[in-house]
C-alpha atoms as a PDB file:
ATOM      1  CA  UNK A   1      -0.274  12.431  -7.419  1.00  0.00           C
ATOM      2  CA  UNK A   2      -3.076  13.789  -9.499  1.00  0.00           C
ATOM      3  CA  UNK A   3      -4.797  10.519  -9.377  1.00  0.00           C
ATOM      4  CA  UNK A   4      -4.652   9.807  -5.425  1.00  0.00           C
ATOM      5  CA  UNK A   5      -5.622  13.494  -4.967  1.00  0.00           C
ATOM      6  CA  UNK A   6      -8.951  12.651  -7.137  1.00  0.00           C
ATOM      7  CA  UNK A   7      -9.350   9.492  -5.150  1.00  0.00           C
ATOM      8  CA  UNK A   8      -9.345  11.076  -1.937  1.00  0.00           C
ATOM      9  CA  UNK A   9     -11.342  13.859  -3.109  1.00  0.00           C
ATOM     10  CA  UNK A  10     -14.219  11.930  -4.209  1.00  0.00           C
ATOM     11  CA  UNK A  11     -13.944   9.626  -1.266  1.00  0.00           C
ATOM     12  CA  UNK A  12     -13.894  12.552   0.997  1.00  0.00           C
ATOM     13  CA  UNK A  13     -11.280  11.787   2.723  1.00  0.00           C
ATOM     14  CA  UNK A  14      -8.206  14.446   3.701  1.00  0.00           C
ATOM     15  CA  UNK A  15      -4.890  12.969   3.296  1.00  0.00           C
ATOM     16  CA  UNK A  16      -3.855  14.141   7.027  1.00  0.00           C
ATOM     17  CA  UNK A  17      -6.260  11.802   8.167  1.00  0.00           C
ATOM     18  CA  UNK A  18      -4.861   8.765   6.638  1.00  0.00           C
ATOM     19  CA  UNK A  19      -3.303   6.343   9.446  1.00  0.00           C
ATOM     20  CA  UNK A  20      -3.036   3.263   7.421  1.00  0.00           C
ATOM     21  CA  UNK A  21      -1.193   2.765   3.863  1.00  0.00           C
ATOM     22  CA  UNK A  22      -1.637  -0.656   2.104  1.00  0.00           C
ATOM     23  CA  UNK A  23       0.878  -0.976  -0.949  1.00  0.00           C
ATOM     24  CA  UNK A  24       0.967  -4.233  -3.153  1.00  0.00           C
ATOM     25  CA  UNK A  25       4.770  -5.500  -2.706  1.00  0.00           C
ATOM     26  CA  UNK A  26       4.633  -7.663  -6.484  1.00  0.00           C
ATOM     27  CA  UNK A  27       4.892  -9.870  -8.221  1.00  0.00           C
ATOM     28  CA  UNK A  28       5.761  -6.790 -10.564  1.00  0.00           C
ATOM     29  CA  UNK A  29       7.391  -4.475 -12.796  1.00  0.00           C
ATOM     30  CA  UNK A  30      10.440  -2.711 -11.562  1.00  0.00           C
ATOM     31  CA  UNK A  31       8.763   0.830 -12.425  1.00  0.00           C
ATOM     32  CA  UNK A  32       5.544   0.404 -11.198  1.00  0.00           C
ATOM     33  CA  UNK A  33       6.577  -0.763  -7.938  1.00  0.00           C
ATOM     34  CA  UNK A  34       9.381   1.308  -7.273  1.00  0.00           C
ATOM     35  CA  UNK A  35       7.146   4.181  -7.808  1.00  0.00           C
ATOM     36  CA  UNK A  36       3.771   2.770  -5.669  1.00  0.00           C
ATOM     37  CA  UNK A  37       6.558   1.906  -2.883  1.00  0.00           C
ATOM     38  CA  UNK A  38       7.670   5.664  -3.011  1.00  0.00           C
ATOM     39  CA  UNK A  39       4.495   7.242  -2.352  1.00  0.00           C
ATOM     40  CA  UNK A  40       3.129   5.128   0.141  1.00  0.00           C
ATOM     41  CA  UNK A  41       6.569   5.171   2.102  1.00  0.00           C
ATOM     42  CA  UNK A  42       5.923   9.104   1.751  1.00  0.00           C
ATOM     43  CA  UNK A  43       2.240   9.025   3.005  1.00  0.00           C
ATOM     44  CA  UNK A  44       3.364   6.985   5.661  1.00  0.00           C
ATOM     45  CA  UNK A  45       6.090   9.558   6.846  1.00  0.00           C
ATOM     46  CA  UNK A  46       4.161  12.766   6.670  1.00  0.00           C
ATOM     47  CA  UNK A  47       1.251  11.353   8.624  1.00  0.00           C
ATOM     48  CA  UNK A  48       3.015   8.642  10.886  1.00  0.00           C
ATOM     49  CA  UNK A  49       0.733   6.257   9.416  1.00  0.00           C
ATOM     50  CA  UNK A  50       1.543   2.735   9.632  1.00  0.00           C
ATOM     51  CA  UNK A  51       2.966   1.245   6.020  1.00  0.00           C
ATOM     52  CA  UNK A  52       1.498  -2.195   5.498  1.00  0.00           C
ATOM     53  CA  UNK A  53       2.905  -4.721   2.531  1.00  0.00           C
ATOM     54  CA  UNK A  54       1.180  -7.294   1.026  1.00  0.00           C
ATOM     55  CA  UNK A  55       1.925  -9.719  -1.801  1.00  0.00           C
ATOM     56  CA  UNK A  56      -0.871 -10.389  -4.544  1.00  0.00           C
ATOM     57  CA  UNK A  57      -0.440 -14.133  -3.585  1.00  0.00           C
ATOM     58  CA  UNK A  58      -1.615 -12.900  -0.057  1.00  0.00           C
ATOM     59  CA  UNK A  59      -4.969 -12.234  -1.068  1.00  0.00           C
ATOM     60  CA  UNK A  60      -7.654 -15.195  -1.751  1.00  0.00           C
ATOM     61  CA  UNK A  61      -9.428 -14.343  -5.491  1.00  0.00           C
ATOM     62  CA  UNK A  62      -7.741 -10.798  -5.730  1.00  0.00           C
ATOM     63  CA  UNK A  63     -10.311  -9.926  -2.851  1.00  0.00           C
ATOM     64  CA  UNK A  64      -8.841  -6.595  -1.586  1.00  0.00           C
ATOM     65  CA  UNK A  65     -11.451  -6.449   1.569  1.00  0.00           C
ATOM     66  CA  UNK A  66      -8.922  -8.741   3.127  1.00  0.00           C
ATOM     67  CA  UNK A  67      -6.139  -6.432   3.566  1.00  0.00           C
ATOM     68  CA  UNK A  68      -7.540  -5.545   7.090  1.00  0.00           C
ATOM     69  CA  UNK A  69      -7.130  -9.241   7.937  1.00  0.00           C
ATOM     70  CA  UNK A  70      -3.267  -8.966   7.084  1.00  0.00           C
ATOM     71  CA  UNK A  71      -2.656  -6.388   9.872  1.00  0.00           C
ATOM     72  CA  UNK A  72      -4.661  -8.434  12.126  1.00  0.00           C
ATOM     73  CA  UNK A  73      -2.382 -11.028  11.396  1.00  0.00           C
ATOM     74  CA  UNK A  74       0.477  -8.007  11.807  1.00  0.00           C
ATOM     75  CA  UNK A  75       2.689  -9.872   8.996  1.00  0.00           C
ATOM     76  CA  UNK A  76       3.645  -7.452   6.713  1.00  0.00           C
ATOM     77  CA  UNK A  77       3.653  -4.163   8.563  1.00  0.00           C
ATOM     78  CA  UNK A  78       6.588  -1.965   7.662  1.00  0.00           C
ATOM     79  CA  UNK A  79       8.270  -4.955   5.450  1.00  0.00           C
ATOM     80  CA  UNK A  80       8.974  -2.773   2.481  1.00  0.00           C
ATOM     81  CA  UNK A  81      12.332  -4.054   1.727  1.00  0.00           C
ATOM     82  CA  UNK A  82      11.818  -7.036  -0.331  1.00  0.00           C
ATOM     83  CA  UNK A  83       9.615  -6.339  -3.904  1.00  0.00           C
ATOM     84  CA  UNK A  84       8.949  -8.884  -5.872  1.00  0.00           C
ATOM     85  CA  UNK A  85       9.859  -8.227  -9.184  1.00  0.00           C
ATOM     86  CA  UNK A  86       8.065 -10.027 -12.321  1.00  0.00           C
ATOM     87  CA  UNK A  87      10.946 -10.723 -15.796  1.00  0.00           C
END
C-alpha cells in the first residue's frame, strides 16, 4: 500500500477522489494477480468507484492510454471474476 500511497502522493491525487480503478486481469501469476485484484476491488468499494478489467491482449503495443477506450466500449466493467492465470 506503501507504493500506491507514493503514487498518489506525487501525482497529487487523494485516494477519496478516485472514481475509476483499472486492474490488468492476466495473463499472470496467481500471486500477483490475486493481490492487484484485492486492492483495486477494495478501492473500488470504499469510494464507489467503478472497477474496470482489462486483459494485456486488450491493449494494442502495451499502450496503457487506451484503457479509457475500454470503458467507452463498457466491456470489461466490473468483470473481475475470470483471471487469467500464466503456468
Amino acid at each position: 500500500m506503501k507504493l500506491i500511497s507514493n503514487f498518489l502522493r506525487k501525482k497529487k491525487i487523494k485516494i477519496s477522489n478516485i472514481d475509476r480503478v483499472y486492474v490488468n486481469l492476466g495473463p499472470g501469476k496467481f500471486t500477483s494477480l490475486r493481490i492487484s485484484l484485492s486492492i483495486a476491488k477494495a478501492i473500488s468499494i470504499a469510494n464507489k468507484a467503478d472497477l474496470i478489467g482489462f486483459k494485456s491482449d486488450d491493449l494494442t503495443n502495451k499502450n496503457y492510454k487506451n484503457l479509457t477506450k475500454l470503458k467507452e466500449k463498457n466491456t470489461s466493467i466490473k468483470s473481475l471474476i475470470k483471471p487469467i492465470y500464466s503456468s
